[in-house]
C-alpha atoms as a PDB file:
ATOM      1  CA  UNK A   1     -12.809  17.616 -15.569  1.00  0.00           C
ATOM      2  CA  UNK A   2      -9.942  19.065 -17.744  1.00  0.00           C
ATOM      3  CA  UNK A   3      -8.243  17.651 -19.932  1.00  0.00           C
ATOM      4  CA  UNK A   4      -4.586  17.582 -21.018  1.00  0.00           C
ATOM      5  CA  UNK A   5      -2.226  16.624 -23.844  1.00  0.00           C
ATOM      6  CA  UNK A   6       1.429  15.582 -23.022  1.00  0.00           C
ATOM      7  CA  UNK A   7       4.601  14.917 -25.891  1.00  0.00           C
ATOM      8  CA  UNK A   8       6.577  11.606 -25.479  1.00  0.00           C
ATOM      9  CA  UNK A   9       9.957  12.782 -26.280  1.00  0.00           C
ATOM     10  CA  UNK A  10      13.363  10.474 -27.210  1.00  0.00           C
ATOM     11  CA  UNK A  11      14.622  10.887 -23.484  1.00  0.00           C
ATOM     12  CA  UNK A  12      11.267   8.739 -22.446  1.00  0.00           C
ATOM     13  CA  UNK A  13      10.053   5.354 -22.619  1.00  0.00           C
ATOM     14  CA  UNK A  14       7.168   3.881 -24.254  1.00  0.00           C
ATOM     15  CA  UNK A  15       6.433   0.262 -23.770  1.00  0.00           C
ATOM     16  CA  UNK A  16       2.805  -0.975 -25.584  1.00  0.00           C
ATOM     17  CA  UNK A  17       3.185  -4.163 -24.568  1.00  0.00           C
ATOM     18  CA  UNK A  18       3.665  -3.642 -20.921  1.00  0.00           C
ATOM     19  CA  UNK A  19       0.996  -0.766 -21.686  1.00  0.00           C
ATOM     20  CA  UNK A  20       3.297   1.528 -19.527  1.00  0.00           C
ATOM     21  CA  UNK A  21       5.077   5.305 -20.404  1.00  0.00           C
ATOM     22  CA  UNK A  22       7.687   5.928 -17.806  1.00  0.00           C
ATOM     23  CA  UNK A  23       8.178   9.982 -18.309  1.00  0.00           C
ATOM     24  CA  UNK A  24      11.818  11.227 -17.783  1.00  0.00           C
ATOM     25  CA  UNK A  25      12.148  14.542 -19.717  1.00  0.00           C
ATOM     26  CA  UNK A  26      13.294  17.484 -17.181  1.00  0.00           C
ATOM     27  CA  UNK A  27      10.427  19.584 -19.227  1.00  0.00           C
ATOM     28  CA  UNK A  28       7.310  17.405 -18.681  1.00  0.00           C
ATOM     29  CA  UNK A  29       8.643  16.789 -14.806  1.00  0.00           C
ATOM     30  CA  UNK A  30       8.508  19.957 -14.323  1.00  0.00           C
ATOM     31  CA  UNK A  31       4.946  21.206 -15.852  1.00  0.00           C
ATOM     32  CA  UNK A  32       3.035  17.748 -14.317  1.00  0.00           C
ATOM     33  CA  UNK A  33       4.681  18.161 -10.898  1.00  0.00           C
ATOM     34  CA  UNK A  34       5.352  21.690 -10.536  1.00  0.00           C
ATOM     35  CA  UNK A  35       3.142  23.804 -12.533  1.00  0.00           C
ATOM     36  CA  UNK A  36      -0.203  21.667 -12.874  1.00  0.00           C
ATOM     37  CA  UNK A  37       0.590  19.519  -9.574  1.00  0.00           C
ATOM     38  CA  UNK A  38      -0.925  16.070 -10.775  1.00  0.00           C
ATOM     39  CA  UNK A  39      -0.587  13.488  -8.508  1.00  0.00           C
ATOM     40  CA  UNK A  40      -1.435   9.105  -8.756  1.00  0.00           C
ATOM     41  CA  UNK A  41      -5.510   9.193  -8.592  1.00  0.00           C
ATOM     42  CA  UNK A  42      -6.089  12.636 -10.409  1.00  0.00           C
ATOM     43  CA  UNK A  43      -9.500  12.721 -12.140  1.00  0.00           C
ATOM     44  CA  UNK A  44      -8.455  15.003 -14.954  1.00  0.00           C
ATOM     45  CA  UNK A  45      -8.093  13.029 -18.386  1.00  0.00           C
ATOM     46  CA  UNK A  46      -4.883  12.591 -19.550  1.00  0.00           C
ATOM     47  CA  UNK A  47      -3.315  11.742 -23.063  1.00  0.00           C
ATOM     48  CA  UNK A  48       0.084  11.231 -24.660  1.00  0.00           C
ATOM     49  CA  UNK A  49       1.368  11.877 -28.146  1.00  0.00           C
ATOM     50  CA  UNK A  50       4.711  10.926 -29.969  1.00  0.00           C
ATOM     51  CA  UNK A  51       4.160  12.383 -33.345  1.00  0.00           C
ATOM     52  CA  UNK A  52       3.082   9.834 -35.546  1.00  0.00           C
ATOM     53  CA  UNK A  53      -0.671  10.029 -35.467  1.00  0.00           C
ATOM     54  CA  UNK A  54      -1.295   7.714 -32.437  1.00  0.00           C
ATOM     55  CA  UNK A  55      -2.998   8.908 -28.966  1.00  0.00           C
ATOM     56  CA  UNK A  56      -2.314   6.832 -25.723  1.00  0.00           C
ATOM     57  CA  UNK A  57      -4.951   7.297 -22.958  1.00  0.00           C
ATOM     58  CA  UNK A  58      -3.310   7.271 -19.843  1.00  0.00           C
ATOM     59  CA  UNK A  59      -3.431   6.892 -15.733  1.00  0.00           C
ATOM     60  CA  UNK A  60      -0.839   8.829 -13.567  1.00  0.00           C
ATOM     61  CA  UNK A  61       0.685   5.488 -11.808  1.00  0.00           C
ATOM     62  CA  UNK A  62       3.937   7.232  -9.940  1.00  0.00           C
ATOM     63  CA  UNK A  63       5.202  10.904  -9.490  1.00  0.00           C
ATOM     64  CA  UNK A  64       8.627  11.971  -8.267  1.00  0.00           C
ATOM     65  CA  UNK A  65      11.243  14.710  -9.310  1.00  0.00           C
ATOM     66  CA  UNK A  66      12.850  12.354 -11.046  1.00  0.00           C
ATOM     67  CA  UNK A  67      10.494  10.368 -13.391  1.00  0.00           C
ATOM     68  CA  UNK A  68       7.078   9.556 -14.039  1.00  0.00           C
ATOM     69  CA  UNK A  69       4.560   6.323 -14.578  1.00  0.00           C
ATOM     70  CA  UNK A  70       1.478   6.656 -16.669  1.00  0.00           C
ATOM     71  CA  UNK A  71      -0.541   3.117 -17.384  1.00  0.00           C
ATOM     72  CA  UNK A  72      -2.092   3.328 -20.822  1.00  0.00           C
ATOM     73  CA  UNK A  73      -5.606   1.958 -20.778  1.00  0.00           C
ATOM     74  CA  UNK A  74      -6.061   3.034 -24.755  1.00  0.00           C
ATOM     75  CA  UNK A  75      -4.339   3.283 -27.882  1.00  0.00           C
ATOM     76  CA  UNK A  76      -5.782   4.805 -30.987  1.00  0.00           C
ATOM     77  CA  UNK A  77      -5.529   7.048 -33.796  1.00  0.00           C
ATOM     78  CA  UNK A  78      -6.090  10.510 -33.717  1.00  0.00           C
ATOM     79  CA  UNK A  79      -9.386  11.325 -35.525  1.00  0.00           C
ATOM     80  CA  UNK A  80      -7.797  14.936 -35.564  1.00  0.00           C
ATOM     81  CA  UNK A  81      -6.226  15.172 -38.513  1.00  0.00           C
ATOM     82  CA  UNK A  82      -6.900  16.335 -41.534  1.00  0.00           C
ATOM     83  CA  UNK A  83      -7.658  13.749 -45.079  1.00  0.00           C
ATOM     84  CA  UNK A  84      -6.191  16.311 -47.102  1.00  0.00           C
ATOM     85  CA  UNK A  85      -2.303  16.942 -47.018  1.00  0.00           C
ATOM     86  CA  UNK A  86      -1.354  20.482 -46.241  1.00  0.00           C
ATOM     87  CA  UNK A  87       2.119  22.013 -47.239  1.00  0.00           C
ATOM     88  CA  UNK A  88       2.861  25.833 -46.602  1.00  0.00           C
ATOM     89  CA  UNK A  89       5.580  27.982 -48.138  1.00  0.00           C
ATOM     90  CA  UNK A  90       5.872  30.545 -45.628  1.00  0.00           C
ATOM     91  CA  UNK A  91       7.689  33.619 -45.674  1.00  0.00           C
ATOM     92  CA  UNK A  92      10.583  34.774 -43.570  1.00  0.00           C
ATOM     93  CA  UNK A  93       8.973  37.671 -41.160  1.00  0.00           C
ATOM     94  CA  UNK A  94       9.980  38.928 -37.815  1.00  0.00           C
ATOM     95  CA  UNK A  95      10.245  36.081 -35.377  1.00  0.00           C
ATOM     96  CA  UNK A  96       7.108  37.056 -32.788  1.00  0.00           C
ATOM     97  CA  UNK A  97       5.183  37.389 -35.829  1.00  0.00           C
ATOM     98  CA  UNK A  98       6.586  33.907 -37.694  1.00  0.00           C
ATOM     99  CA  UNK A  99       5.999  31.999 -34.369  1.00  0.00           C
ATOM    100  CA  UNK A 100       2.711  32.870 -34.662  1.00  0.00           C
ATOM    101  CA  UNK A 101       1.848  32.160 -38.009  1.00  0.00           C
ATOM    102  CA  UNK A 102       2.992  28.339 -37.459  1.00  0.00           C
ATOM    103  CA  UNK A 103       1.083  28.278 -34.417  1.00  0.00           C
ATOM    104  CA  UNK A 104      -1.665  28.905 -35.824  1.00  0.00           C
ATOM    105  CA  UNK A 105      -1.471  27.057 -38.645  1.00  0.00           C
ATOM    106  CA  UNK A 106      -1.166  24.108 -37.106  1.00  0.00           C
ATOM    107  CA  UNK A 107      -4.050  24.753 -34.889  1.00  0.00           C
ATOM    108  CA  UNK A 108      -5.652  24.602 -38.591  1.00  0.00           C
ATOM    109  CA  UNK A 109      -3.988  21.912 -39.652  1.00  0.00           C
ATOM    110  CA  UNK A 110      -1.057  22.253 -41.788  1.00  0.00           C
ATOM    111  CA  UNK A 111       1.492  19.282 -41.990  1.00  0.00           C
ATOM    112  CA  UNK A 112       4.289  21.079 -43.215  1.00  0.00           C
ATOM    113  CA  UNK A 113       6.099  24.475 -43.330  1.00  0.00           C
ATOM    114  CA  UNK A 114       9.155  25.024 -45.612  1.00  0.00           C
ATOM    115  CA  UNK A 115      10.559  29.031 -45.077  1.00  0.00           C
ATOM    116  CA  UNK A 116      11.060  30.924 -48.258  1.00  0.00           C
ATOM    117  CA  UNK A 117      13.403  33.557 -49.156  1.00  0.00           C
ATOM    118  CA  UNK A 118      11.791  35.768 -51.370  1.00  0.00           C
ATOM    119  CA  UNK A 119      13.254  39.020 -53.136  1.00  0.00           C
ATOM    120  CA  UNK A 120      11.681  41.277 -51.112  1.00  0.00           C
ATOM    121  CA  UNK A 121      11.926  39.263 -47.758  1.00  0.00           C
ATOM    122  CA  UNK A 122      14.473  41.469 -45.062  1.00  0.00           C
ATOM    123  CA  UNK A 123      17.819  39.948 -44.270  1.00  0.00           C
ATOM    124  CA  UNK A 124      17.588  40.685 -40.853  1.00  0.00           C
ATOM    125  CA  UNK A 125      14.753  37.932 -40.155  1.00  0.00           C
ATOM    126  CA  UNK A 126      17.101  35.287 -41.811  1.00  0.00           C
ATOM    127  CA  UNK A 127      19.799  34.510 -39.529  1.00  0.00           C
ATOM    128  CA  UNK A 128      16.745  35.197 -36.237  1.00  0.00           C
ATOM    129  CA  UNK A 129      14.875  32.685 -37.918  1.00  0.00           C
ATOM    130  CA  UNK A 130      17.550  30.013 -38.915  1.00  0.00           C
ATOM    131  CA  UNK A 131      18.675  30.592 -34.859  1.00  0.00           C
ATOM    132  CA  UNK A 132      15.043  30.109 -33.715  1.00  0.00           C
ATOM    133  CA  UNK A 133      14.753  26.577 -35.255  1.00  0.00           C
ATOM    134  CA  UNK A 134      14.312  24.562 -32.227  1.00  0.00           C
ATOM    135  CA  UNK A 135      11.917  27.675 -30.291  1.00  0.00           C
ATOM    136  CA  UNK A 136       9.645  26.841 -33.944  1.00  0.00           C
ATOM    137  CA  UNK A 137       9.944  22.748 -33.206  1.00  0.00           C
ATOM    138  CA  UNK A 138       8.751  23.753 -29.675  1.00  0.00           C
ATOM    139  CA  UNK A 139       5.910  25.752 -30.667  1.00  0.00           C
ATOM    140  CA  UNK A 140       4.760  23.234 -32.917  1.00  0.00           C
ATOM    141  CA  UNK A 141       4.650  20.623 -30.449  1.00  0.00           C
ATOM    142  CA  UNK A 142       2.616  22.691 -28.013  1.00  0.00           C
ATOM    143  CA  UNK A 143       0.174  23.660 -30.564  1.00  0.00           C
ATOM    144  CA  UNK A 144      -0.408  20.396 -31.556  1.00  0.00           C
ATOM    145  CA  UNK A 145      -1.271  19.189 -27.905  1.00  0.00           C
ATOM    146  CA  UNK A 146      -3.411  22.453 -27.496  1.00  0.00           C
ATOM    147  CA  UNK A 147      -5.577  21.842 -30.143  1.00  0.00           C
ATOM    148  CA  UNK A 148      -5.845  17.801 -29.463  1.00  0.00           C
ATOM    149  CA  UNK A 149      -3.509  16.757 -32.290  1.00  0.00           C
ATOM    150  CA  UNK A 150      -1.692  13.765 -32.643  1.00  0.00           C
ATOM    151  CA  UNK A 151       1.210  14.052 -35.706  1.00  0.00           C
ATOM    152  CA  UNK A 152       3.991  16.695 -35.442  1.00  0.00           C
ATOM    153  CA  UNK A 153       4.254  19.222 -38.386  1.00  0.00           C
ATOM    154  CA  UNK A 154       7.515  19.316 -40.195  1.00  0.00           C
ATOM    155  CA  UNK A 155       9.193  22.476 -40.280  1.00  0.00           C
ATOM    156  CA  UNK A 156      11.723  22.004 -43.173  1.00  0.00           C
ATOM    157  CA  UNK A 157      14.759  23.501 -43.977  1.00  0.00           C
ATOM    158  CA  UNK A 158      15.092  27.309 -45.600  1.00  0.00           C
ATOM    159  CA  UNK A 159      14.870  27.703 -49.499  1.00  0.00           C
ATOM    160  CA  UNK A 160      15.512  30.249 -51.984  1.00  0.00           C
ATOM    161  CA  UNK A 161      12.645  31.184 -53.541  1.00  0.00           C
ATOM    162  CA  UNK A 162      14.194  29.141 -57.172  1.00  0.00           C
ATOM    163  CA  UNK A 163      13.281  26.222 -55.266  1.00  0.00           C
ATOM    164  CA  UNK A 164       9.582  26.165 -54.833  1.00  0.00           C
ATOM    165  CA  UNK A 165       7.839  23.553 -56.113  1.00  0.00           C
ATOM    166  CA  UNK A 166       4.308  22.409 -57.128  1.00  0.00           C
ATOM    167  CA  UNK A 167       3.942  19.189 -56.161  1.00  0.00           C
ATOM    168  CA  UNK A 168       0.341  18.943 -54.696  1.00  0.00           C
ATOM    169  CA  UNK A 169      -3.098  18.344 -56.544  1.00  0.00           C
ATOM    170  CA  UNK A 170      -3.838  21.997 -56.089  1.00  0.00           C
ATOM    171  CA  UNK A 171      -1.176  25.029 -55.703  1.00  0.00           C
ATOM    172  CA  UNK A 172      -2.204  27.913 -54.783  1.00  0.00           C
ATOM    173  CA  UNK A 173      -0.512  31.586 -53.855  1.00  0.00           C
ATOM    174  CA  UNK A 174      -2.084  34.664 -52.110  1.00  0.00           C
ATOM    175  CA  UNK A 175      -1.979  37.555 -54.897  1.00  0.00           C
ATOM    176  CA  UNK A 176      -3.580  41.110 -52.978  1.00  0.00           C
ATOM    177  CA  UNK A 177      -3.591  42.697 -56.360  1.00  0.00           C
ATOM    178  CA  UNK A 178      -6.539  40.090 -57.170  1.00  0.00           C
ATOM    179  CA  UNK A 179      -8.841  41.461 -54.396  1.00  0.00           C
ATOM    180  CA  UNK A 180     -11.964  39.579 -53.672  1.00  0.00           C
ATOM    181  CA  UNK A 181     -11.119  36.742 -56.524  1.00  0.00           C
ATOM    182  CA  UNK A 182     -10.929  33.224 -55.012  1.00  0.00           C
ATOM    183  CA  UNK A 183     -10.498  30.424 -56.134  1.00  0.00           C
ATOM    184  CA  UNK A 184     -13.634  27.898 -56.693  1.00  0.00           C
ATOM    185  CA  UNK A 185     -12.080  24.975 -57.714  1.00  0.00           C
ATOM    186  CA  UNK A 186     -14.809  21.953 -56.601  1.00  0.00           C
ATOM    187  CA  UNK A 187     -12.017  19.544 -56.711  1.00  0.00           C
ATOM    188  CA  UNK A 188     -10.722  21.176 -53.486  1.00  0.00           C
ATOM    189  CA  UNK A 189     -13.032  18.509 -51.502  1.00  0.00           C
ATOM    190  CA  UNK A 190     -11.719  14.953 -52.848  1.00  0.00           C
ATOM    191  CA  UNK A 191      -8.019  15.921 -53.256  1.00  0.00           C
ATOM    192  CA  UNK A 192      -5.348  14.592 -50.944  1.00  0.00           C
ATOM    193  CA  UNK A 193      -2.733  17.229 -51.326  1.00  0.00           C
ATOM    194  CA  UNK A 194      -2.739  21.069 -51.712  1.00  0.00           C
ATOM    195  CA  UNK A 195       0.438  23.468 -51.755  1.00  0.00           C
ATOM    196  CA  UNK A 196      -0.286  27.253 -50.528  1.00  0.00           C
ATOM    197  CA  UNK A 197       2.009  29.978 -50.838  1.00  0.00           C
ATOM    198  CA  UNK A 198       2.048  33.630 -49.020  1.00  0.00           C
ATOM    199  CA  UNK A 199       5.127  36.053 -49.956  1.00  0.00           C
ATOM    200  CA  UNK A 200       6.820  38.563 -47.280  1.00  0.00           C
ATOM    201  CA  UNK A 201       6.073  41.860 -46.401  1.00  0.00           C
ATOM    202  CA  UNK A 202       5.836  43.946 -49.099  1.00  0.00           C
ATOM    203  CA  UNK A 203       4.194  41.128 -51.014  1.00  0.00           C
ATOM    204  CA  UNK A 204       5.635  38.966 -54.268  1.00  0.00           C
ATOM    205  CA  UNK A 205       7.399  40.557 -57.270  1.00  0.00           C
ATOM    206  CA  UNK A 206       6.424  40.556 -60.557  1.00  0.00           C
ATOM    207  CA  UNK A 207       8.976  38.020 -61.294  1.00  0.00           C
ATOM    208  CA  UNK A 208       7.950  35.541 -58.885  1.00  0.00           C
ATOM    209  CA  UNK A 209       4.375  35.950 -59.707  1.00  0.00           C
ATOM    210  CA  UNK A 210       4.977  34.797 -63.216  1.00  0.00           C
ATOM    211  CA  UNK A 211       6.810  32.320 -62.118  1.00  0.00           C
ATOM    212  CA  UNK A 212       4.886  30.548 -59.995  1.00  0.00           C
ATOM    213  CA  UNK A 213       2.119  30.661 -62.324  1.00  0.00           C
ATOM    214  CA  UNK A 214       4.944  28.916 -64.626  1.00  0.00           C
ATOM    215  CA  UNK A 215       5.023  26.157 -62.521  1.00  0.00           C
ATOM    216  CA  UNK A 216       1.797  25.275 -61.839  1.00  0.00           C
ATOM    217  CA  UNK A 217       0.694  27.856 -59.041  1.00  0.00           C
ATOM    218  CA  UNK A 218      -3.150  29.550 -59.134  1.00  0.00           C
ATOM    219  CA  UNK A 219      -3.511  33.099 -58.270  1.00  0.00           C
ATOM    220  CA  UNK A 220      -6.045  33.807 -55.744  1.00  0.00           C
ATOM    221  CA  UNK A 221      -7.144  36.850 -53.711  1.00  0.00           C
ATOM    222  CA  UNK A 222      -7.922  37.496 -50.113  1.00  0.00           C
ATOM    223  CA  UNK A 223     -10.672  40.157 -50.243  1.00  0.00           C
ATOM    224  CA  UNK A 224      -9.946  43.996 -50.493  1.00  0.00           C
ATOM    225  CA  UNK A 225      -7.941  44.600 -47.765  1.00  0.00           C
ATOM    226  CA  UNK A 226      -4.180  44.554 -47.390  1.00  0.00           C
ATOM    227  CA  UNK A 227      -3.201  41.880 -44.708  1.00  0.00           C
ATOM    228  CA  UNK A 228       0.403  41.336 -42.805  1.00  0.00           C
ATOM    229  CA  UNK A 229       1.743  38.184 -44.051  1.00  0.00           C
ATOM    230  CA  UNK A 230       0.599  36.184 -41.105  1.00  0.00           C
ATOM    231  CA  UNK A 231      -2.772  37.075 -41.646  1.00  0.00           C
ATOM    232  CA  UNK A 232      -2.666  36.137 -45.077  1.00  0.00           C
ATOM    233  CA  UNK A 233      -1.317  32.723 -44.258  1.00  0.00           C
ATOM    234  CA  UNK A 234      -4.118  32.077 -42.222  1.00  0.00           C
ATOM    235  CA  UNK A 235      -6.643  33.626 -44.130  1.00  0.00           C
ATOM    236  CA  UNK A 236      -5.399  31.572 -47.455  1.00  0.00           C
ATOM    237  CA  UNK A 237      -5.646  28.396 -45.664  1.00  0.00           C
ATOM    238  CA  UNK A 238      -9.015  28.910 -44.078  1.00  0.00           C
ATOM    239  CA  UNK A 239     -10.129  29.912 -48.181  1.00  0.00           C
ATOM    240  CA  UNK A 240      -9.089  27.014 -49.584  1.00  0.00           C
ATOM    241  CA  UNK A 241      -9.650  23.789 -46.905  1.00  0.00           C
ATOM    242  CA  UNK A 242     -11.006  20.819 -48.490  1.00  0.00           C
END
């Protein structure tokens, strides 16, 4: 029996005391009628998500082209997610390669993104990226259902690099000139928050690596190879989960 993961968007309607989700998006029409043809009295196991943390178990009541009925015969939350807070100042790369770093980072678990401009990040990607926005809101949703999820990332708006902050319990950057130094803080397992930090290609300045040290950031390496920013996103985060 498969299993699948649907978004409740604005355009639909979610009533918990009628225990009923009537489905009107064009998007989701389309993938449950024509792509995965479900029909009233499938046996694959369906479930619906809005973004907040809650996951509605649901029965395919009606099916046309132009809405949708699902009964919900449970409500709960998502035992999914992640205790610890995750934020992620990621870097402005080429778009294929930034769409894939936030996919996979949520697969991981990350709860928020804010893009960086760095010194050394290429104009180019800016304006692609700032164009992209809703493609990035899309790709979040979809990795969220893919890996079972049940609360939406936030993908916040672009900063300069002046604006970085280190707000968490632990802060942390990816430094490549620090090789196979992590860090080994214990404290990693009982706090609630951590801030990471990879730069662009090319990697951070000395500038910005003293000061983000300044304000509260720890250094930490990735091993002895050199790794494209995505990778070291990903590789950061898997280092240094609670």
């Amino acid at each position: 029996m498969r299993n699948y993961r649907f978004t409740i968007t604005t355009e639909d309607q979610l009533d918990t005391t009628a225990k009923r989700i009537r489905v009107l998006n064009a998007d989701l029409l389309h993938q449950v009628n024509n792509v995965l043809r479900l029909k009233p009295g499938h046996k694959e196991e369906l479930s619906m998500i809005d973004g907040s943390g809650k996951v509605f178990y649901v029965t395919m009541l009606e099916a046309s082209k132009q809405e949708l009925l699902f009964e919900i015969n449970q409500e709960e939350a998502s035992q999914r997610e992640l205790k610890c807070q995750y934020c992620f100042y990621v870097p402005i790369i080429k778009a294929e390669s930034f769409a894939f770093m936030l996919r996979k980072l949520v697969e991981l678990g990350v709860q928020k993104f804010v893009p960086v401009i760095f010194n050394r990040s290429q104009k180019q990607y800016i304006e692609v990226i700032k164009k992209q926005r809703n493609r990035f809101e899309k790709i979040i949703q979809e990795a969220t259902e893919q890996c079972e999820g049940a609360r939406f990332a936030q993908l916040a708006e672009l900063i300069d690099f002046d604006d970085i902050k280190a707000n968490s319990d632990l802060n942390y950057f990816a430094n490549e000139r620090l090789a196979n130094q992590e860090t080994t803080n214990s404290s990693k397992k009982s706090c609630r928050s951590i801030t990471l930090l990879v730069g662009p290609e090319g990697g951070l300045t000395d500038d910005e690596t003293e000061h983000l040290t300044s304000i509260g950031f720890e250094a930490t390496g990735l091993g002895p190879r050199l790794l494209k920013a995505e990778t070291a996103a990903i590789s950061l985060l898997v280092r240094n989960q609670a």
